[in-house]
PDB file of N, CA and C in Angstrom:
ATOM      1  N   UNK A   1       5.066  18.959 -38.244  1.00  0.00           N
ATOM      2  CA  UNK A   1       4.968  17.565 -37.859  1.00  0.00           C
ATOM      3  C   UNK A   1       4.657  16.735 -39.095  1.00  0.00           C
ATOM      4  N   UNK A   2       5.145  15.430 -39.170  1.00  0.00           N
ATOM      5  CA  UNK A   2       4.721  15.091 -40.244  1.00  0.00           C
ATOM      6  C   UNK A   2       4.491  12.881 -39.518  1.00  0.00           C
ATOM      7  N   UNK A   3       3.329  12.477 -40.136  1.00  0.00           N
ATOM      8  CA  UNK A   3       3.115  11.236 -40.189  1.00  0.00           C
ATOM      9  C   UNK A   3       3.648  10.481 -40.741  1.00  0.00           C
ATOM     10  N   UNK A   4       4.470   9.252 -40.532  1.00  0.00           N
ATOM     11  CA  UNK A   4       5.389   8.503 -41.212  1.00  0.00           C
ATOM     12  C   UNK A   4       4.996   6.874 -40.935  1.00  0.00           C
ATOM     13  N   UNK A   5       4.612   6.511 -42.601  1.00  0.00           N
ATOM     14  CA  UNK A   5       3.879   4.873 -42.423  1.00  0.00           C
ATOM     15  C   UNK A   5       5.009   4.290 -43.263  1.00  0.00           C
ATOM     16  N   UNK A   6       5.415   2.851 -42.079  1.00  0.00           N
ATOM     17  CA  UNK A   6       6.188   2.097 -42.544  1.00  0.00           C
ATOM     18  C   UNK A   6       5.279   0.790 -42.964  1.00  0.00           C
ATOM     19  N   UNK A   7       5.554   0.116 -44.080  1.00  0.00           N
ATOM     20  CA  UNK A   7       5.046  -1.289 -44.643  1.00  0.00           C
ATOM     21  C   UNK A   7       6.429  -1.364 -44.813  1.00  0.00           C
ATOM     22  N   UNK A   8       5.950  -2.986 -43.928  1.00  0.00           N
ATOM     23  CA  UNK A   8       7.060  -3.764 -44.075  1.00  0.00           C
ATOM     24  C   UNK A   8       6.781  -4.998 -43.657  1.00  0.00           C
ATOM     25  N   UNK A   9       7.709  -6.027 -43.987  1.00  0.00           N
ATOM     26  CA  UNK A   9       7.432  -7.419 -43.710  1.00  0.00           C
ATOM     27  C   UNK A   9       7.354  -7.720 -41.691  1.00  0.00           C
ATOM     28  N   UNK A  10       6.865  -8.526 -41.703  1.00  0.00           N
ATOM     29  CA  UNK A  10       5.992  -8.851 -40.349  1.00  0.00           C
ATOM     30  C   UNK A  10       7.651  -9.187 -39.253  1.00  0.00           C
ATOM     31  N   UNK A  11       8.219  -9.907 -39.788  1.00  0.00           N
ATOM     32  CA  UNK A  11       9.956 -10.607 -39.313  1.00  0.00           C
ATOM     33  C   UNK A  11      10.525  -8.734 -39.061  1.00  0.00           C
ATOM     34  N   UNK A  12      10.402  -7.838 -39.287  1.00  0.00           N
ATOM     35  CA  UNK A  12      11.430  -6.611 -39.311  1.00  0.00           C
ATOM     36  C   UNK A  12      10.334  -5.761 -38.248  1.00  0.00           C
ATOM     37  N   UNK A  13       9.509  -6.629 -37.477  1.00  0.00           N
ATOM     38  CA  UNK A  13       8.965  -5.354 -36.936  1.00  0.00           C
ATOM     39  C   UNK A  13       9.925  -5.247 -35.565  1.00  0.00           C
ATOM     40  N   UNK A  14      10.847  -5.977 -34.852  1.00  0.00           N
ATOM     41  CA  UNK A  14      11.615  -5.172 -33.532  1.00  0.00           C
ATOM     42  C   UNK A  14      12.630  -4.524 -34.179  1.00  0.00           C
ATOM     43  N   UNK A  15      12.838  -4.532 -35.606  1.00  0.00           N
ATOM     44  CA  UNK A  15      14.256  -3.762 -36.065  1.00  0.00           C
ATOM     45  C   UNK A  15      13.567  -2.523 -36.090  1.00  0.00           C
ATOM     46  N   UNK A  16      12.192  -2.392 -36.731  1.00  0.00           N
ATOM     47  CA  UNK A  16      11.905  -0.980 -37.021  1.00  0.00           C
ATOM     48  C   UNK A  16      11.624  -0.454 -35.452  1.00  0.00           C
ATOM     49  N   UNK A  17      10.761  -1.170 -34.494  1.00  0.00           N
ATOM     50  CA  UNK A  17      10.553  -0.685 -33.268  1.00  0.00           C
ATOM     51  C   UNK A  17      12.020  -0.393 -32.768  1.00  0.00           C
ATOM     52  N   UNK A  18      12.823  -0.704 -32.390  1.00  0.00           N
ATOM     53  CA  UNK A  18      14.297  -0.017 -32.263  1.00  0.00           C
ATOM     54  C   UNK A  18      14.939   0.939 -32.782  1.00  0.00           C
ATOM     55  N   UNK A  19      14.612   1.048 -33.937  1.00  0.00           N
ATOM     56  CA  UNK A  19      14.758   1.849 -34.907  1.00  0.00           C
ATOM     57  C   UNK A  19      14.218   3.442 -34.461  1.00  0.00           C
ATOM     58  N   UNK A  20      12.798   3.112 -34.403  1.00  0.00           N
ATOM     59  CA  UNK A  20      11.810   4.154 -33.869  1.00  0.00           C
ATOM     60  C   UNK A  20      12.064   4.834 -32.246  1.00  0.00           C
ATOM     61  N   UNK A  21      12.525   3.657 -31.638  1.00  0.00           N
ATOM     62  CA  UNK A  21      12.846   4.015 -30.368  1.00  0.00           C
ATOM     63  C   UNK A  21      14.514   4.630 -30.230  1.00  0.00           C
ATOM     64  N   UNK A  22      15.279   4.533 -30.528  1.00  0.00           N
ATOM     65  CA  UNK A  22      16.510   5.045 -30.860  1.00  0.00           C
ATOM     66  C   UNK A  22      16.690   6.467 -31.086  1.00  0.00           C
ATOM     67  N   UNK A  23      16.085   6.593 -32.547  1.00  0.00           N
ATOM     68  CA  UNK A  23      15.622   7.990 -32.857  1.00  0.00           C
ATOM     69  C   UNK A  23      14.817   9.037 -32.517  1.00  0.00           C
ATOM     70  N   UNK A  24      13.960   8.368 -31.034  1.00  0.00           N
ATOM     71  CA  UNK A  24      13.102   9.275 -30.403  1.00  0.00           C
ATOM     72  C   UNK A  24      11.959   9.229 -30.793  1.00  0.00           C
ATOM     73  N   UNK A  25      11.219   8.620 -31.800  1.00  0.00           N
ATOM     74  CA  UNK A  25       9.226   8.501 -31.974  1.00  0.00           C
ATOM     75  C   UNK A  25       9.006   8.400 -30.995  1.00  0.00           C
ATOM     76  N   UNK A  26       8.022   8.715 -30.847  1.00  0.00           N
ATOM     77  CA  UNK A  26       7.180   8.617 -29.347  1.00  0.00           C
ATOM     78  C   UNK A  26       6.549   7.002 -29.659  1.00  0.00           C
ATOM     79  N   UNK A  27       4.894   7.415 -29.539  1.00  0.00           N
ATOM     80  CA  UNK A  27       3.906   6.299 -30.094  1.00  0.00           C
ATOM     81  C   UNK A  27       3.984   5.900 -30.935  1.00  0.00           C
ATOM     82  N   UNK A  28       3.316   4.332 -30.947  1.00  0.00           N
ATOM     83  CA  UNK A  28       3.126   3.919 -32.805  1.00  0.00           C
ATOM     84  C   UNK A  28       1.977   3.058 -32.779  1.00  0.00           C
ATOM     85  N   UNK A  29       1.373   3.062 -33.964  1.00  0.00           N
ATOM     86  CA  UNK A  29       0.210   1.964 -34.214  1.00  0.00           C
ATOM     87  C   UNK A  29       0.529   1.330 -35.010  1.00  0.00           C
ATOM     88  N   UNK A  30       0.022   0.264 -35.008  1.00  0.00           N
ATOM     89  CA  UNK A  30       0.623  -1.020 -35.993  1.00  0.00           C
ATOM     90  C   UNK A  30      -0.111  -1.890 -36.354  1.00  0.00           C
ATOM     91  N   UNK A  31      -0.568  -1.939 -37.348  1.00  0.00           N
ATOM     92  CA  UNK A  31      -1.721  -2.589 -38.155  1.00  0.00           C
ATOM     93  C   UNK A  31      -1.712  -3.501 -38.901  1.00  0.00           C
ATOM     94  N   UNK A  32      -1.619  -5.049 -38.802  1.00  0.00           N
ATOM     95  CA  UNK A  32      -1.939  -6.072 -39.626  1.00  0.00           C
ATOM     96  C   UNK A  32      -2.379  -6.303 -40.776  1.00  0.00           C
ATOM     97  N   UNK A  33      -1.834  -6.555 -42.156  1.00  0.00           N
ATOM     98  CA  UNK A  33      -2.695  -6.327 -42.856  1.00  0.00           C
ATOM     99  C   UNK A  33      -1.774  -7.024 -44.236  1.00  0.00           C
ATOM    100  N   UNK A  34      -2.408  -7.264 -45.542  1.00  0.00           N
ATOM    101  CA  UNK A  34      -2.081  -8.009 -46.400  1.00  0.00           C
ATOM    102  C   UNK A  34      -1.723  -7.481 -48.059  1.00  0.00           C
ATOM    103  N   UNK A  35      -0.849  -7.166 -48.579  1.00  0.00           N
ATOM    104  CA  UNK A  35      -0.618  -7.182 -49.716  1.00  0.00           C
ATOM    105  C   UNK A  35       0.075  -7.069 -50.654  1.00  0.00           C
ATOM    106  N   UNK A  36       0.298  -6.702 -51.707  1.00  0.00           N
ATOM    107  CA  UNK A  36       1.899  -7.073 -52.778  1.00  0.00           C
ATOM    108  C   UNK A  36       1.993  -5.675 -53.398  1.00  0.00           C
ATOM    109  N   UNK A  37       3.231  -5.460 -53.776  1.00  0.00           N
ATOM    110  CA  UNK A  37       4.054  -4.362 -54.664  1.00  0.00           C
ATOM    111  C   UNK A  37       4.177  -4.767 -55.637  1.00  0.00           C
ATOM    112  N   UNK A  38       5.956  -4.383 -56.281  1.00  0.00           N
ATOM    113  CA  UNK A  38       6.016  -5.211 -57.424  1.00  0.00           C
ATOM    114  C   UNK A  38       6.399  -6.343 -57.758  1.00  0.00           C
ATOM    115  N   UNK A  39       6.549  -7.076 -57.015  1.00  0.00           N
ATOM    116  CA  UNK A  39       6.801  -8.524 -56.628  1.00  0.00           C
ATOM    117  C   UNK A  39       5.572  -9.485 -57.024  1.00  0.00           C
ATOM    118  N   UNK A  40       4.397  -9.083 -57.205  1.00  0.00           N
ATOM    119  CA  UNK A  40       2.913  -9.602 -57.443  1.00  0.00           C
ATOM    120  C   UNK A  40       2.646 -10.696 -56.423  1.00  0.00           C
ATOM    121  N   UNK A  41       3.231 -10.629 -55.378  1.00  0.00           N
ATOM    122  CA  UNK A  41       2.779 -11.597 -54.461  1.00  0.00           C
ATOM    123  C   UNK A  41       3.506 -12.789 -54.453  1.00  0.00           C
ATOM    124  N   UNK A  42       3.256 -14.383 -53.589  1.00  0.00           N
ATOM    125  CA  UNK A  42       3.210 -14.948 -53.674  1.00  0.00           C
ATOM    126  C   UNK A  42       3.026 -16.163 -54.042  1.00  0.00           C
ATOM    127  N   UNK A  43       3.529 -17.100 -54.888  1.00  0.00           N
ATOM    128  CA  UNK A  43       3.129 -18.131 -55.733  1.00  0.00           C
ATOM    129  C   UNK A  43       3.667 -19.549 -55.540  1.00  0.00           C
ATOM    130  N   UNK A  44       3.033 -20.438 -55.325  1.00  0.00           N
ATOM    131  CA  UNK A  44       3.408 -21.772 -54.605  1.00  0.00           C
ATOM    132  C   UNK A  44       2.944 -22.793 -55.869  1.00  0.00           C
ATOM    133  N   UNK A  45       4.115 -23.509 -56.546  1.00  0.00           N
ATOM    134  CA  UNK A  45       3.643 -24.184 -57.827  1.00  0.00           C
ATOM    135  C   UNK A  45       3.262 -25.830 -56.748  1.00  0.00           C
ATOM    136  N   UNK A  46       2.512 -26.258 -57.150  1.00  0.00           N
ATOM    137  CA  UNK A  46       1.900 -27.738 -56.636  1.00  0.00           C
ATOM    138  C   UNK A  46       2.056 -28.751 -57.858  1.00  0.00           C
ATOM    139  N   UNK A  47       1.798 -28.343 -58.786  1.00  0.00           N
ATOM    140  CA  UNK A  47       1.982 -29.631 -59.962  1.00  0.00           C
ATOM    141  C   UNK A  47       2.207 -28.955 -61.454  1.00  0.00           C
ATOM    142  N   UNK A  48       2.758 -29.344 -61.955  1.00  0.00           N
ATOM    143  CA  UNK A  48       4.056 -28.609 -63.109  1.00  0.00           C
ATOM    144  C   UNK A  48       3.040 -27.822 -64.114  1.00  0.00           C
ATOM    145  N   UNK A  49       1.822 -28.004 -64.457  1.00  0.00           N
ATOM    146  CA  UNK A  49       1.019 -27.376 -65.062  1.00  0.00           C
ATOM    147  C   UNK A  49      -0.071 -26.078 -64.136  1.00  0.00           C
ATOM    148  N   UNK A  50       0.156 -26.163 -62.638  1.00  0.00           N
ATOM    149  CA  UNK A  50      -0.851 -25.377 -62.298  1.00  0.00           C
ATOM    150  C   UNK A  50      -0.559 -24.737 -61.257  1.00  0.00           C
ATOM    151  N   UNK A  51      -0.646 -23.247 -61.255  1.00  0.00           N
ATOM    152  CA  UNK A  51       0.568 -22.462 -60.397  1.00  0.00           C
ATOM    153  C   UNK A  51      -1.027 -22.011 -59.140  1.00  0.00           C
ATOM    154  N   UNK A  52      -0.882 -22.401 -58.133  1.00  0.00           N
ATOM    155  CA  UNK A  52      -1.606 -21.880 -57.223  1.00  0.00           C
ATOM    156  C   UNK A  52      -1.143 -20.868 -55.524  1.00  0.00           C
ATOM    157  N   UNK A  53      -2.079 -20.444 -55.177  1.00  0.00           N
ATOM    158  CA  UNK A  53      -1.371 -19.877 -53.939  1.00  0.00           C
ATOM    159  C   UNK A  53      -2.249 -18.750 -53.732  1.00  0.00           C
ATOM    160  N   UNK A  54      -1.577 -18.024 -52.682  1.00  0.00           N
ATOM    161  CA  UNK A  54      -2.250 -16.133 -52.457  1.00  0.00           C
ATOM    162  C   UNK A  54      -1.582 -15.453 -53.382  1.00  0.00           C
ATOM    163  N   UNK A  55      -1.981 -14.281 -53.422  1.00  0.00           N
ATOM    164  CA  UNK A  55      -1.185 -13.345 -53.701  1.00  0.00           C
ATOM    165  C   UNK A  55      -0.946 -12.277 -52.832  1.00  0.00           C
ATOM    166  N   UNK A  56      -1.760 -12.236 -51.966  1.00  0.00           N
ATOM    167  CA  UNK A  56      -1.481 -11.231 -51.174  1.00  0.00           C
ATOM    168  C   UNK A  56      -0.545 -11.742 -50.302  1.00  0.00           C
ATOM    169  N   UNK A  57       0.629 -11.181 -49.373  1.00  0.00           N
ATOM    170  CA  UNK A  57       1.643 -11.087 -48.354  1.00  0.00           C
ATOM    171  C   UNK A  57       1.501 -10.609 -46.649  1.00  0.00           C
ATOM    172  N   UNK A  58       1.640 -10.934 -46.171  1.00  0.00           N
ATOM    173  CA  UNK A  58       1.597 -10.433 -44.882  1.00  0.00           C
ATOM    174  C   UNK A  58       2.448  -9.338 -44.833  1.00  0.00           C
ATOM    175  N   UNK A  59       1.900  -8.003 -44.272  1.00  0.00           N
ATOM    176  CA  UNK A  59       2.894  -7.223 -43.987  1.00  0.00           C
ATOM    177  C   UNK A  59       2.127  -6.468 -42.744  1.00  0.00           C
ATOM    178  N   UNK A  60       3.259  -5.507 -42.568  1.00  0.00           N
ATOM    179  CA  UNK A  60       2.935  -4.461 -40.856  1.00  0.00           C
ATOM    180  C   UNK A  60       2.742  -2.888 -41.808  1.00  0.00           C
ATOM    181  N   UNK A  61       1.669  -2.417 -40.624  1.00  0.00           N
ATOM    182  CA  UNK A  61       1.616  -1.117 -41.138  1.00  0.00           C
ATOM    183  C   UNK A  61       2.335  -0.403 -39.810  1.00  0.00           C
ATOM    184  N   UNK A  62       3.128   0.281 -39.750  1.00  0.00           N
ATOM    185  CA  UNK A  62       3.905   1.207 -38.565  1.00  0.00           C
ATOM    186  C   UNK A  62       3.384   2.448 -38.951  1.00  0.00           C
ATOM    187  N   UNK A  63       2.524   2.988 -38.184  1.00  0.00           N
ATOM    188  CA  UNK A  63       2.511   4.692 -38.500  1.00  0.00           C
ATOM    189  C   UNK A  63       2.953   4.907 -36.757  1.00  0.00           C
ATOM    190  N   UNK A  64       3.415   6.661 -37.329  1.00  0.00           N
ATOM    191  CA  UNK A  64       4.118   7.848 -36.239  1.00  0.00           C
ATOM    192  C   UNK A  64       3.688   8.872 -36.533  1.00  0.00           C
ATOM    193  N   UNK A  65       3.794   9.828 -35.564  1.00  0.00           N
ATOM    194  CA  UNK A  65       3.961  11.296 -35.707  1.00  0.00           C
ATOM    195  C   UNK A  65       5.241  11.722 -35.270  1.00  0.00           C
ATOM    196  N   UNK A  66       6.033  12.195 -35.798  1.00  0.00           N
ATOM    197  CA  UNK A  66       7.362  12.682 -35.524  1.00  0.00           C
ATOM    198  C   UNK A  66       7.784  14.603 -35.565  1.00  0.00           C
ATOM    199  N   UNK A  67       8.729  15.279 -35.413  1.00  0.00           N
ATOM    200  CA  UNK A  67       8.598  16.135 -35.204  1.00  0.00           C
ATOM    201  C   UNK A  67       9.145  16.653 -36.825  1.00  0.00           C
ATOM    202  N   UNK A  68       9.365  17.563 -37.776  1.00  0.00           N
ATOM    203  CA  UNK A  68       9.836  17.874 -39.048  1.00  0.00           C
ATOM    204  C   UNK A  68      11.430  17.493 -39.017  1.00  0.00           C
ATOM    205  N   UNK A  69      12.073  17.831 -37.773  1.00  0.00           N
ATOM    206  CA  UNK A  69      13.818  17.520 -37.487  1.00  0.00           C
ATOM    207  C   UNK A  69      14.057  15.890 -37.857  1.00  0.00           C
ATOM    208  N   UNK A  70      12.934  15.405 -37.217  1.00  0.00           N
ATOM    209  CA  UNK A  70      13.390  13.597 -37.222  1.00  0.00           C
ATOM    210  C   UNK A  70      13.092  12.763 -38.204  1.00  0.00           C
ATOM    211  N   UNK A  71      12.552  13.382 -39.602  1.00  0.00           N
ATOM    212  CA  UNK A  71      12.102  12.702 -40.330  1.00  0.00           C
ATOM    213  C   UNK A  71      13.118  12.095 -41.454  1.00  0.00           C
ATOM    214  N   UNK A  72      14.433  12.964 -41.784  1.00  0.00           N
ATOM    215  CA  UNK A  72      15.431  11.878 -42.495  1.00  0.00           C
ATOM    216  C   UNK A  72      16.004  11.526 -41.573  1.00  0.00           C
ATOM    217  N   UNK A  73      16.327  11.622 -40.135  1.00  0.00           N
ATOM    218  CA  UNK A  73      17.195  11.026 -39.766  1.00  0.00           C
ATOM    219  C   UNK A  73      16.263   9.340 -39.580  1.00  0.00           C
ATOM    220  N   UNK A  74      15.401   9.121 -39.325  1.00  0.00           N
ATOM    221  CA  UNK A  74      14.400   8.210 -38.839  1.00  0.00           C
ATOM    222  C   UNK A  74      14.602   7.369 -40.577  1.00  0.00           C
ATOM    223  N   UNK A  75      14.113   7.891 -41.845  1.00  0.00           N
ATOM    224  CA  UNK A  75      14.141   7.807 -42.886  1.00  0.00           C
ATOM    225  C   UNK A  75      15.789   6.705 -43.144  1.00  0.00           C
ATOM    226  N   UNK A  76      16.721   7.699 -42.768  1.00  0.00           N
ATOM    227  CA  UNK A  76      17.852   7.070 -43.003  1.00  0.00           C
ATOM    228  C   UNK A  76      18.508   5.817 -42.691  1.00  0.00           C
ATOM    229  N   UNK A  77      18.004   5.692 -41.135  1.00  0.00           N
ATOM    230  CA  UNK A  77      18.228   4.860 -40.249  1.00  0.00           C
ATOM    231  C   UNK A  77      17.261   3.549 -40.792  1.00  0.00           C
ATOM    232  N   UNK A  78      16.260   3.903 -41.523  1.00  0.00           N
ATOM    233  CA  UNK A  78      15.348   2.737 -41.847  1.00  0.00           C
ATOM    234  C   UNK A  78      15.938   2.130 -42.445  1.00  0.00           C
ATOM    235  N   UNK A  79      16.442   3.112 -43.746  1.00  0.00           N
ATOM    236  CA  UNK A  79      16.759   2.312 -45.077  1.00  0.00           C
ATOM    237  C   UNK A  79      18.297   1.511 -44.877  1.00  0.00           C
ATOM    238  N   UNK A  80      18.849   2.401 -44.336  1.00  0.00           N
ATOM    239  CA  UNK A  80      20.557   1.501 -43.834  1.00  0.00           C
ATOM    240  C   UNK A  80      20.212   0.062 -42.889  1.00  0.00           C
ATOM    241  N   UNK A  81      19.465   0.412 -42.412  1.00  0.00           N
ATOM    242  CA  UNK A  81      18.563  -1.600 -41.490  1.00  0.00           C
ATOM    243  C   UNK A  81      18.020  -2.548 -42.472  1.00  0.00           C
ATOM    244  N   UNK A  82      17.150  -1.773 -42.908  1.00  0.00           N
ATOM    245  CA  UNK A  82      15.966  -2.541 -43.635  1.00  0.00           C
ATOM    246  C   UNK A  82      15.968  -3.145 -45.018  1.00  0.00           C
ATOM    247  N   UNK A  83      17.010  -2.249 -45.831  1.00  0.00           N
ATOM    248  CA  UNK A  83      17.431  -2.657 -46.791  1.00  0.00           C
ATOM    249  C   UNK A  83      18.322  -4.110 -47.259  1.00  0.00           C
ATOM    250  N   UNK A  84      16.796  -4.613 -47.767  1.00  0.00           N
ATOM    251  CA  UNK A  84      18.047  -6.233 -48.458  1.00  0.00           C
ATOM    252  C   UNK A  84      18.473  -6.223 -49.568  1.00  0.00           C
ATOM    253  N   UNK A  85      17.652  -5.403 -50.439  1.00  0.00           N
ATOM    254  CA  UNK A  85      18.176  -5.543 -51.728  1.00  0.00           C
ATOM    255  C   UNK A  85      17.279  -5.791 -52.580  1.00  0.00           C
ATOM    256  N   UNK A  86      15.842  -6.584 -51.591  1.00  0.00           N
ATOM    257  CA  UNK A  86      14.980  -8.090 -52.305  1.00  0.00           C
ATOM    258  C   UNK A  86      13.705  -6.795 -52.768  1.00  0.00           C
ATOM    259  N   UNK A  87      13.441  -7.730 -53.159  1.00  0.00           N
ATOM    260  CA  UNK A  87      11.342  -7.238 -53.470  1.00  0.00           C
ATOM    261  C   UNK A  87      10.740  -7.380 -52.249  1.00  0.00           C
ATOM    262  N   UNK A  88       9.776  -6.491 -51.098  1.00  0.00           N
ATOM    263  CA  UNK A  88       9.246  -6.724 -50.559  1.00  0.00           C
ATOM    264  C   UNK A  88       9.630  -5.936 -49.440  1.00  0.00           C
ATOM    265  N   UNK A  89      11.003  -5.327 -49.751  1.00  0.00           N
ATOM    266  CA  UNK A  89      11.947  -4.970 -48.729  1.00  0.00           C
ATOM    267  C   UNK A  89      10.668  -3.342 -47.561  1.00  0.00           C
ATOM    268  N   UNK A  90       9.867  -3.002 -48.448  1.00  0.00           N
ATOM    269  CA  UNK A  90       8.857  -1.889 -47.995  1.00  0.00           C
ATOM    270  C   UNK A  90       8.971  -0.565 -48.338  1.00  0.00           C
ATOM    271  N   UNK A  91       7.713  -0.294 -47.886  1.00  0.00           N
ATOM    272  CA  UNK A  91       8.203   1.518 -48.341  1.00  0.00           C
ATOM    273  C   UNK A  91       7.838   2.268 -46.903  1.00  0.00           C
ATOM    274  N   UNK A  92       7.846   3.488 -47.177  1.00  0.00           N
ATOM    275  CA  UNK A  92       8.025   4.632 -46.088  1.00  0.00           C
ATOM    276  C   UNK A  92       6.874   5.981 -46.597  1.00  0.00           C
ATOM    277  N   UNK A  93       5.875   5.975 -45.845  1.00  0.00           N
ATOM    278  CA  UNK A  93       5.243   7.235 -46.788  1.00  0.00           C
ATOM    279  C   UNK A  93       5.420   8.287 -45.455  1.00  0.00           C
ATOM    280  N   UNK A  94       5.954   9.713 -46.214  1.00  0.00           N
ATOM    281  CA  UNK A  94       5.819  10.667 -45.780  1.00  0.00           C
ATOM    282  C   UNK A  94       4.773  11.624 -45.818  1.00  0.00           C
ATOM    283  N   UNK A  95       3.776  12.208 -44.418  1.00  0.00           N
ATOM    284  CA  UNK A  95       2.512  12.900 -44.832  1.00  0.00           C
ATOM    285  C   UNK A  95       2.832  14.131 -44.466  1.00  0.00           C
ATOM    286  N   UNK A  96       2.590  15.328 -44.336  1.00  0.00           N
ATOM    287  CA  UNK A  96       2.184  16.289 -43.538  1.00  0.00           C
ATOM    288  C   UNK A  96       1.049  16.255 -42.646  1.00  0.00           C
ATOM    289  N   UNK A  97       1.037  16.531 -41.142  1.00  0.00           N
ATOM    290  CA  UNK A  97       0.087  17.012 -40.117  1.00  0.00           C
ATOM    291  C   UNK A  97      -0.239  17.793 -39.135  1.00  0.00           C
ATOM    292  N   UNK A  98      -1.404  18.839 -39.564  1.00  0.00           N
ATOM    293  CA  UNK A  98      -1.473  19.818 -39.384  1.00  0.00           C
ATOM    294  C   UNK A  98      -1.999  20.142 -38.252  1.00  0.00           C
ATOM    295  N   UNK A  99      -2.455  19.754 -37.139  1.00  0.00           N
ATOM    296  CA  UNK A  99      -2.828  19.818 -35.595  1.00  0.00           C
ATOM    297  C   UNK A  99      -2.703  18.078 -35.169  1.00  0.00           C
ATOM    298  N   UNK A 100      -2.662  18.236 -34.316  1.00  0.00           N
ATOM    299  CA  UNK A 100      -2.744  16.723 -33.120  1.00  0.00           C
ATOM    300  C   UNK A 100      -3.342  17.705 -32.331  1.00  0.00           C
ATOM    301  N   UNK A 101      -4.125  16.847 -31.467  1.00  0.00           N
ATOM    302  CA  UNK A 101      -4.555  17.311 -29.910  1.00  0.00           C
ATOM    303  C   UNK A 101      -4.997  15.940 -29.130  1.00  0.00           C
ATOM    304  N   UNK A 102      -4.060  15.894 -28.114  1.00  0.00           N
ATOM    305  CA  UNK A 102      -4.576  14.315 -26.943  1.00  0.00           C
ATOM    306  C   UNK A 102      -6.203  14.829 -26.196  1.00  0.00           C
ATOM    307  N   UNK A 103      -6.522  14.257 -26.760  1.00  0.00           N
ATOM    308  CA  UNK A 103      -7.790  13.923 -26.108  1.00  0.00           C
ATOM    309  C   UNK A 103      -7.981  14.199 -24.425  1.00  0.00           C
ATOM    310  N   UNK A 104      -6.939  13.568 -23.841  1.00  0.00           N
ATOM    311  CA  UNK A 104      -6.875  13.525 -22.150  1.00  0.00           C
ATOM    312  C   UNK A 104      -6.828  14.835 -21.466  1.00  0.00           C
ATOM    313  N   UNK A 105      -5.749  15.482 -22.229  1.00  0.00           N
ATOM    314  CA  UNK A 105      -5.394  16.972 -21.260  1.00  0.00           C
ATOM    315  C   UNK A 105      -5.345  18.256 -22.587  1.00  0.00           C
ATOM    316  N   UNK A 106      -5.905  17.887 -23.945  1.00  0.00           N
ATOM    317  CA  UNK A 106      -6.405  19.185 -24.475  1.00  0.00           C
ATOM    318  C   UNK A 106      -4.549  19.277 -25.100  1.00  0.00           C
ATOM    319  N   UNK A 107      -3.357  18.861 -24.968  1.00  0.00           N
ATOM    320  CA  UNK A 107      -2.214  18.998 -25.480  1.00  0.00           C
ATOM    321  C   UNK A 107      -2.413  19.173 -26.867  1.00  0.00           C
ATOM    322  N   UNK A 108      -1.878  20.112 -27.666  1.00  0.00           N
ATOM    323  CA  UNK A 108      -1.791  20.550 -29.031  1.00  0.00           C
ATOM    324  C   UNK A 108      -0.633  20.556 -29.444  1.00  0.00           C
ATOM    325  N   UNK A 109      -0.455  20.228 -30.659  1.00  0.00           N
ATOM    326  CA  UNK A 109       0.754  20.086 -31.439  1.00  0.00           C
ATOM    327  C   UNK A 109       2.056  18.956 -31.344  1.00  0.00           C
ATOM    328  N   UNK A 110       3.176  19.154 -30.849  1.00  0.00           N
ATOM    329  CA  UNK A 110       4.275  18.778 -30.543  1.00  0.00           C
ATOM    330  C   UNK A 110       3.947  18.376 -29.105  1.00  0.00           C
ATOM    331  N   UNK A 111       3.747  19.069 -28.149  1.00  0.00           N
ATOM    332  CA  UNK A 111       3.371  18.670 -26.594  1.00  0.00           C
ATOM    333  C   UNK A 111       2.167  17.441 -26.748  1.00  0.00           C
ATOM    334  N   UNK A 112       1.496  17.387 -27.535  1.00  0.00           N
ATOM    335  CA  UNK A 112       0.133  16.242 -27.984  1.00  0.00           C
ATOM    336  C   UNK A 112       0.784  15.049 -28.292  1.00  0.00           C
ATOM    337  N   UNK A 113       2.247  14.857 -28.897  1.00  0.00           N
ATOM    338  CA  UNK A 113       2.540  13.769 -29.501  1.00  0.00           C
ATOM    339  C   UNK A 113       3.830  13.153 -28.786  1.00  0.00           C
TER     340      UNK A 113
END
């Protein structure tokens, strides 16, 4: 089994939820949260000498547990959607995970997720 966290911009989260649902993920959590790659953020010039703004970005955190079979196809399907070309476009981290168990009925492994 392996855990798969998508960052990505806040506008792409029903492409990835379709995405996820298409390919079979089960659950997902999705976490709010703020910050920059290599793009360094955001910058809003106000008057010709003084560059102000955030730097941090709004983005989505998507994590899954998926089964070892679904992980390029899920992978693939991201990057052929999601891909603009731009800075910001996100990344994909791949983890390894080594037990799940649901809490409710004691389910382990693959049957847990």
């Amino acid at each position: 089994m392996k855990e798969m966290e998508f960052i990505i911009k806040p506008e792409k989260m029903e492409n990835l939820s379709r995405i996820l649902s298409n390919c079979g993920a089960g659950g997902v959590t999705v976490t709010y949260l703020s910050g920059y790659g290599h793009q360094k953020g955001l910058k809003q010039v106000y008057t010709r000498d003084e560059v102000i703004g955030g730097t941090l970005l709004p983005k989505l955190s998507y994590r899954t547990v998926v089964p070892d079979d679904q992980v390029e196809m899920i992978i693939n399907a991201v990057v052929a959607e999601l891909n603009t070309g731009s800075f910001g476009d996100g990344k994909i981290f791949v983890r390894p995970v080594d037990e799940v168990v649901q809490i409710r009925t004691g389910a382990r492994g693959i049957d847990a997720i």
